[in-house]
C-alpha atoms as a PDB file:
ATOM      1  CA  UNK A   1       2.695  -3.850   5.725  1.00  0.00           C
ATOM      2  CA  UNK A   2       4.481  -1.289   7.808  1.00  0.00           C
ATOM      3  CA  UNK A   3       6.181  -1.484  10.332  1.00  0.00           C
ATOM      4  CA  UNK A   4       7.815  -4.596   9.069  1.00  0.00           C
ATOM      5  CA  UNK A   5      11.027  -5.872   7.864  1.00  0.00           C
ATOM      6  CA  UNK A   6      11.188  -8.692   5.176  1.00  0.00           C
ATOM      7  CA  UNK A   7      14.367 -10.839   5.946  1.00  0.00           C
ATOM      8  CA  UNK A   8      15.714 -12.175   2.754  1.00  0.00           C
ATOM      9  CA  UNK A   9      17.828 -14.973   1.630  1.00  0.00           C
ATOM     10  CA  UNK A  10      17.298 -19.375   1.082  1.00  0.00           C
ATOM     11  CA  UNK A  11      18.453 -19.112   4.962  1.00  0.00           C
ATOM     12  CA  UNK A  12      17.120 -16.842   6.898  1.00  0.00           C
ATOM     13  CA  UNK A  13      18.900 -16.498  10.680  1.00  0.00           C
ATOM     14  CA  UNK A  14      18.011 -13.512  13.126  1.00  0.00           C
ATOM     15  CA  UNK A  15      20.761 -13.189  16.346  1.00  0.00           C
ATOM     16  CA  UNK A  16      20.869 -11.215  19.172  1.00  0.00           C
ATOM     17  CA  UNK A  17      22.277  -7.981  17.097  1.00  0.00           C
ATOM     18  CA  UNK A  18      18.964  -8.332  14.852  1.00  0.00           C
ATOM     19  CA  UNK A  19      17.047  -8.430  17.928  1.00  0.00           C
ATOM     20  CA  UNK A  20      18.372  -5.451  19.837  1.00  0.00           C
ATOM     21  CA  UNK A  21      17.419  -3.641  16.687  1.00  0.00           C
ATOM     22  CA  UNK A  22      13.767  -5.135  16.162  1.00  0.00           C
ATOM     23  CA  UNK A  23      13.555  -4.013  20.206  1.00  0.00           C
ATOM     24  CA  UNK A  24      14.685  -0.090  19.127  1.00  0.00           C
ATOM     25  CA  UNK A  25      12.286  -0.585  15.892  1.00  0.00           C
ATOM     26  CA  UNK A  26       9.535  -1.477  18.924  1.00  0.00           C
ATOM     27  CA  UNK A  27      10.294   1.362  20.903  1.00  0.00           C
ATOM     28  CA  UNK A  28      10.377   4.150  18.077  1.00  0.00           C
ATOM     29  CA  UNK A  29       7.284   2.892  16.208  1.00  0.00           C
ATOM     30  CA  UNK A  30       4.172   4.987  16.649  1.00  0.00           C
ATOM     31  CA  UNK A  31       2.097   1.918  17.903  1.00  0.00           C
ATOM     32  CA  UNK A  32       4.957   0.111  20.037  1.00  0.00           C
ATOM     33  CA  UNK A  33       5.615  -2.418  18.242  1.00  0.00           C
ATOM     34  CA  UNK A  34       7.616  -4.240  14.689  1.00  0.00           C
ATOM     35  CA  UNK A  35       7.951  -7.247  13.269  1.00  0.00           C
ATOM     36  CA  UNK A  36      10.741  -9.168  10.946  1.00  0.00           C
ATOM     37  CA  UNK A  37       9.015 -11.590   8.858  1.00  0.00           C
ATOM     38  CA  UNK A  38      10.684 -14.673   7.698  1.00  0.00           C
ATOM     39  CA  UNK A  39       8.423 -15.884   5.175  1.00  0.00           C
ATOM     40  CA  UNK A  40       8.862 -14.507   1.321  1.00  0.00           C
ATOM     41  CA  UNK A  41       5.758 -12.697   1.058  1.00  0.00           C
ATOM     42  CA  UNK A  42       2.406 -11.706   2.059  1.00  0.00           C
ATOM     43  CA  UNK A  43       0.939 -14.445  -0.178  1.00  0.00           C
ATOM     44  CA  UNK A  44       2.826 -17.299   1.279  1.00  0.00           C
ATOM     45  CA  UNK A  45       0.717 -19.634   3.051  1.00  0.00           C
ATOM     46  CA  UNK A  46       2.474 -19.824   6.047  1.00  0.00           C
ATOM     47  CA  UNK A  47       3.144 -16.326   7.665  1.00  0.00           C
ATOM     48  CA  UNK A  48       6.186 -16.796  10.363  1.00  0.00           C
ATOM     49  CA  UNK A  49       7.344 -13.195  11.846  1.00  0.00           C
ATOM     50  CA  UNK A  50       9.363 -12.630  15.466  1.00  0.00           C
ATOM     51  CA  UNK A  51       7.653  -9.461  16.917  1.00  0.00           C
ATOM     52  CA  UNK A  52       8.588  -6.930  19.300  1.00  0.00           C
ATOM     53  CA  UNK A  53       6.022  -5.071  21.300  1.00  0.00           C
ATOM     54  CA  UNK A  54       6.238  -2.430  24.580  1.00  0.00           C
ATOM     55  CA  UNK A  55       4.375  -2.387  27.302  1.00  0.00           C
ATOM     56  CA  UNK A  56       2.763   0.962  25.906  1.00  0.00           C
ATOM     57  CA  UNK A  57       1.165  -0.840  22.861  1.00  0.00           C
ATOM     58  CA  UNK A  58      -2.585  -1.751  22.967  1.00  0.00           C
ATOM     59  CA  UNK A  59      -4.000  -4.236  20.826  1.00  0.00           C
ATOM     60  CA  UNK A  60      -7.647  -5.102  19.727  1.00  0.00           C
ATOM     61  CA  UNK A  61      -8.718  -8.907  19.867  1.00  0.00           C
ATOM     62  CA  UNK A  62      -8.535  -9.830  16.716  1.00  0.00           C
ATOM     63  CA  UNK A  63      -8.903 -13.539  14.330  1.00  0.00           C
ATOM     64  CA  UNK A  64      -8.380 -14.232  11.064  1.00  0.00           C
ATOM     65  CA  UNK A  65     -11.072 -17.035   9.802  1.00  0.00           C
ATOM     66  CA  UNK A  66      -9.173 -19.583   7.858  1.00  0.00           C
ATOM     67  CA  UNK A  67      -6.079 -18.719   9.600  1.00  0.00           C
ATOM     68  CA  UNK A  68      -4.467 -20.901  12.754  1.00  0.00           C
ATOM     69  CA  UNK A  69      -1.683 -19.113  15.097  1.00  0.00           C
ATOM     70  CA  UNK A  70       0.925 -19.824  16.857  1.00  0.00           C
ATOM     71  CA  UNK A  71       2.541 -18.098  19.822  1.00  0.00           C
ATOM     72  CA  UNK A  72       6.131 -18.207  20.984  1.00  0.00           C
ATOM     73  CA  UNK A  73       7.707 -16.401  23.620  1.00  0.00           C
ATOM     74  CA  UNK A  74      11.324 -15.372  23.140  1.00  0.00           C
ATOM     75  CA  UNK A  75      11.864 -12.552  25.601  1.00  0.00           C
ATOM     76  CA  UNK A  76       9.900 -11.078  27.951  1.00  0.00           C
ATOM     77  CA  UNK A  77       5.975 -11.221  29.347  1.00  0.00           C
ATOM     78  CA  UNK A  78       2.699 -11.237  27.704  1.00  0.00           C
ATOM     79  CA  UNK A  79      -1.139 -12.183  28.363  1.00  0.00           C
ATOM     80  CA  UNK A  80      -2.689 -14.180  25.677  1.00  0.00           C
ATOM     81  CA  UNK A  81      -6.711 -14.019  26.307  1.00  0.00           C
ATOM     82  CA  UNK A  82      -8.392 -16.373  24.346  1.00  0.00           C
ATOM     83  CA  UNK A  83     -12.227 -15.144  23.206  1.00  0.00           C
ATOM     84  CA  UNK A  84     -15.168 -16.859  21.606  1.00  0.00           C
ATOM     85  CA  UNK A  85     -17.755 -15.036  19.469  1.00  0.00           C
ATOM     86  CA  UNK A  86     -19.531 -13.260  22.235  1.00  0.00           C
ATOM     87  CA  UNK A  87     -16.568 -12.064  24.239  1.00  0.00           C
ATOM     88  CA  UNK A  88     -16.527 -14.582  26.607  1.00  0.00           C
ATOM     89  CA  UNK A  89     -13.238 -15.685  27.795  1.00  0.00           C
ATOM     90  CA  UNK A  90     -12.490 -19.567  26.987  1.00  0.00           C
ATOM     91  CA  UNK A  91      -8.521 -20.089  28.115  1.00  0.00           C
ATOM     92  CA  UNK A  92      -5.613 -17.781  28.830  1.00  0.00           C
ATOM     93  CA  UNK A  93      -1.892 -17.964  29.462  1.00  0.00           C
ATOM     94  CA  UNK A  94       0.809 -16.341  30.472  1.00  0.00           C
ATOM     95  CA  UNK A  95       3.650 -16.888  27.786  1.00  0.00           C
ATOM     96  CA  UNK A  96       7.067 -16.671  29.312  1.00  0.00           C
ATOM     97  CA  UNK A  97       9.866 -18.174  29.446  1.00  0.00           C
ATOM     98  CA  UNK A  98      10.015 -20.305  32.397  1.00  0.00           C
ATOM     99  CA  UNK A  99       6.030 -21.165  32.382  1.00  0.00           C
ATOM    100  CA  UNK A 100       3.981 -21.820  29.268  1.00  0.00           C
ATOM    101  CA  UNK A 101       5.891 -20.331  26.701  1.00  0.00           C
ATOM    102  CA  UNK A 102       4.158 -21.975  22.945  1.00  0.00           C
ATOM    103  CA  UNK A 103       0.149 -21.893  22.498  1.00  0.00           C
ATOM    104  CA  UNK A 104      -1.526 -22.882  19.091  1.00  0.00           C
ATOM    105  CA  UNK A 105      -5.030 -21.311  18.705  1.00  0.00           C
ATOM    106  CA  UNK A 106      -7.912 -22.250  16.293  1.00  0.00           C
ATOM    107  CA  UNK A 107      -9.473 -19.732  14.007  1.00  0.00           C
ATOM    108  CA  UNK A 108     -12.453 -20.192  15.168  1.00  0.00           C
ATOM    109  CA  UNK A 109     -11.041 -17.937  18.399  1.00  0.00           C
ATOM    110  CA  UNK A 110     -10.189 -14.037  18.963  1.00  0.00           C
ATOM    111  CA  UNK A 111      -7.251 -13.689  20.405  1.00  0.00           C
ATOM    112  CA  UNK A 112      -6.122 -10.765  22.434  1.00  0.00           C
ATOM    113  CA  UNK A 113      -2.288 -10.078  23.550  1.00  0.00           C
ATOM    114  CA  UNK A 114      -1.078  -8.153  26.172  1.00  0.00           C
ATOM    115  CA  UNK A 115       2.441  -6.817  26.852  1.00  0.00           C
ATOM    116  CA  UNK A 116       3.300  -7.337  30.402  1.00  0.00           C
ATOM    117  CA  UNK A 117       7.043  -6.418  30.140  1.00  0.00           C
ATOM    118  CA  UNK A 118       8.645  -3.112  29.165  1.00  0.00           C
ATOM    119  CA  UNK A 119       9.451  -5.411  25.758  1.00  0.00           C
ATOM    120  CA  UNK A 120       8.550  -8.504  24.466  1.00  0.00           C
ATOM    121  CA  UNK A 121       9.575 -10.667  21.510  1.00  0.00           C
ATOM    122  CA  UNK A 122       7.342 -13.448  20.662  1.00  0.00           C
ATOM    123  CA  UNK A 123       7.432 -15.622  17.288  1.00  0.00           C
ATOM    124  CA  UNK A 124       3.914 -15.686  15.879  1.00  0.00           C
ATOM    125  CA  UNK A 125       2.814 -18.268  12.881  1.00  0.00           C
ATOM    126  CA  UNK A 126      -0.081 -17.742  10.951  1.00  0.00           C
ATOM    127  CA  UNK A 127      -1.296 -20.538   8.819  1.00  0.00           C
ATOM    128  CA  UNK A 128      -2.625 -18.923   5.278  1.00  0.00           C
ATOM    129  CA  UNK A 129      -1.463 -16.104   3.389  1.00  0.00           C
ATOM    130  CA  UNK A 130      -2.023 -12.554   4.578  1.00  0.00           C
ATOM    131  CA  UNK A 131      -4.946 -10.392   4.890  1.00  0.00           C
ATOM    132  CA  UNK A 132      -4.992  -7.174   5.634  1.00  0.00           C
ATOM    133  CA  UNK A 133      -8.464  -7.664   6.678  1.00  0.00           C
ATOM    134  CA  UNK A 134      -8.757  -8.629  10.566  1.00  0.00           C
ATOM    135  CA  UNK A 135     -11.503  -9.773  11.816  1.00  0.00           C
ATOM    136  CA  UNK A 136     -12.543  -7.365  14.914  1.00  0.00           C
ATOM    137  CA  UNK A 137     -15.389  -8.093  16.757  1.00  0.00           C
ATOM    138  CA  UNK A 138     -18.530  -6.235  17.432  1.00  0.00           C
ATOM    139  CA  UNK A 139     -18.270  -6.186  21.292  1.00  0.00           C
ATOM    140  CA  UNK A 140     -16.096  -4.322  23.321  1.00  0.00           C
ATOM    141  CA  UNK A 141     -13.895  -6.278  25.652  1.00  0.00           C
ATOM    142  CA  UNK A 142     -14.716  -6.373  28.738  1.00  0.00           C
ATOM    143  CA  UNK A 143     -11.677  -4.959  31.085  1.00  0.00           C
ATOM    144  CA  UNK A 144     -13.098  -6.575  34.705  1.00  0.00           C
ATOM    145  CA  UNK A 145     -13.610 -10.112  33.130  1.00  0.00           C
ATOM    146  CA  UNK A 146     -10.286  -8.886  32.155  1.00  0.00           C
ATOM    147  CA  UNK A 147      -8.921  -7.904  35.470  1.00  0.00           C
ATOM    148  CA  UNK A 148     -10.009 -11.003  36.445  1.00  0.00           C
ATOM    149  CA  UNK A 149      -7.924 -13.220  34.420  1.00  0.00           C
ATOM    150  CA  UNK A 150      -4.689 -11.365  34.859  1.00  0.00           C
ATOM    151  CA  UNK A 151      -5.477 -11.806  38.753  1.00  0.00           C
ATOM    152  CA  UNK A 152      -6.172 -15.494  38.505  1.00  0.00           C
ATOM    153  CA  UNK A 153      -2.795 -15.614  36.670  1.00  0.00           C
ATOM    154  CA  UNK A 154      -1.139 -14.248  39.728  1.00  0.00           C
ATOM    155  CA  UNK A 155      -0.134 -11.311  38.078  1.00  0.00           C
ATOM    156  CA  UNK A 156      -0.344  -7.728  39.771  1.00  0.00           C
ATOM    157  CA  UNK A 157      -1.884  -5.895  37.035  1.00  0.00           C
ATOM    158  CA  UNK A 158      -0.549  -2.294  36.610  1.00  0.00           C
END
């Protein structure tokens, strides 16, 4: 997996020094973003990592089938757009600290993140072992339904 770093150890702590440097990692990766992961491996069934992502890094909605997630805000902003099979919005939030800042999404979802801050740290759990395999869908996302949402969520979208 790149950009990632595999903490080690029976205890595994990350403090404010780890994430200043997980922010740098974020900000000097070609795509924006890094993760550390605190599970053992990529065949552990639960898949816990902290991630840091800019505001220049653009995802693809994305699900794993067979594989629940969690999403925790640490530090900063982001959009998390919910999507059913046919690109239709079903639910979205705006994780921060001071609003909704934990959502737990079925697999049977595509989820779709965006950065809203200059840098974000989020905790993201993954029930079942790791696949490099995501599944994208076949539609493209459409940016106005899009627009919309971030709008309804009182934010000014940029």
């Amino acid at each position: 997996m790149s950009n990632a770093i595999f903490i080690k150890g029976n205890i595994r702590s990350i403090g404010k020094n780890e994430l200043k440097s997980l922010k740098e990692k974020a900000y000097n990766s070609d795509n924006g973003r890094y993760r550390y992961c605190l599970h053992t491996c990529s065949s552990d069934d639960l898949q816990n990592m902290l991630i840091a992502i800019t505001s220049e890094s653009v995802l693809l909605p994305q699900r794993r089938v067979g594989a629940n997630k969690c999403f925790t805000i640490l530090e900063g902003e982001i959009i998390l757009i919910i999507l059913n099979n046919d690109g239709s919005i079903v639910d979205s939030f705006l994780l921060e600290k001071l609003n909704t800042n934990t959502v737990w999404v079925s697999d049977e979802y595509y989820t779709l993140t965006i950065p809203r801050s200059k840098i974000s740290v989020y905790q993201e759990t993954i029930t079942g072992n790791f696949s490099s395999v995501n599944d994208h869908p076949s539609w493209l996302v459409d940016k106005s339904a899009i627009d919309a949402v971030i709008s309804q969520l009182g934010i000014k979208n940029d």
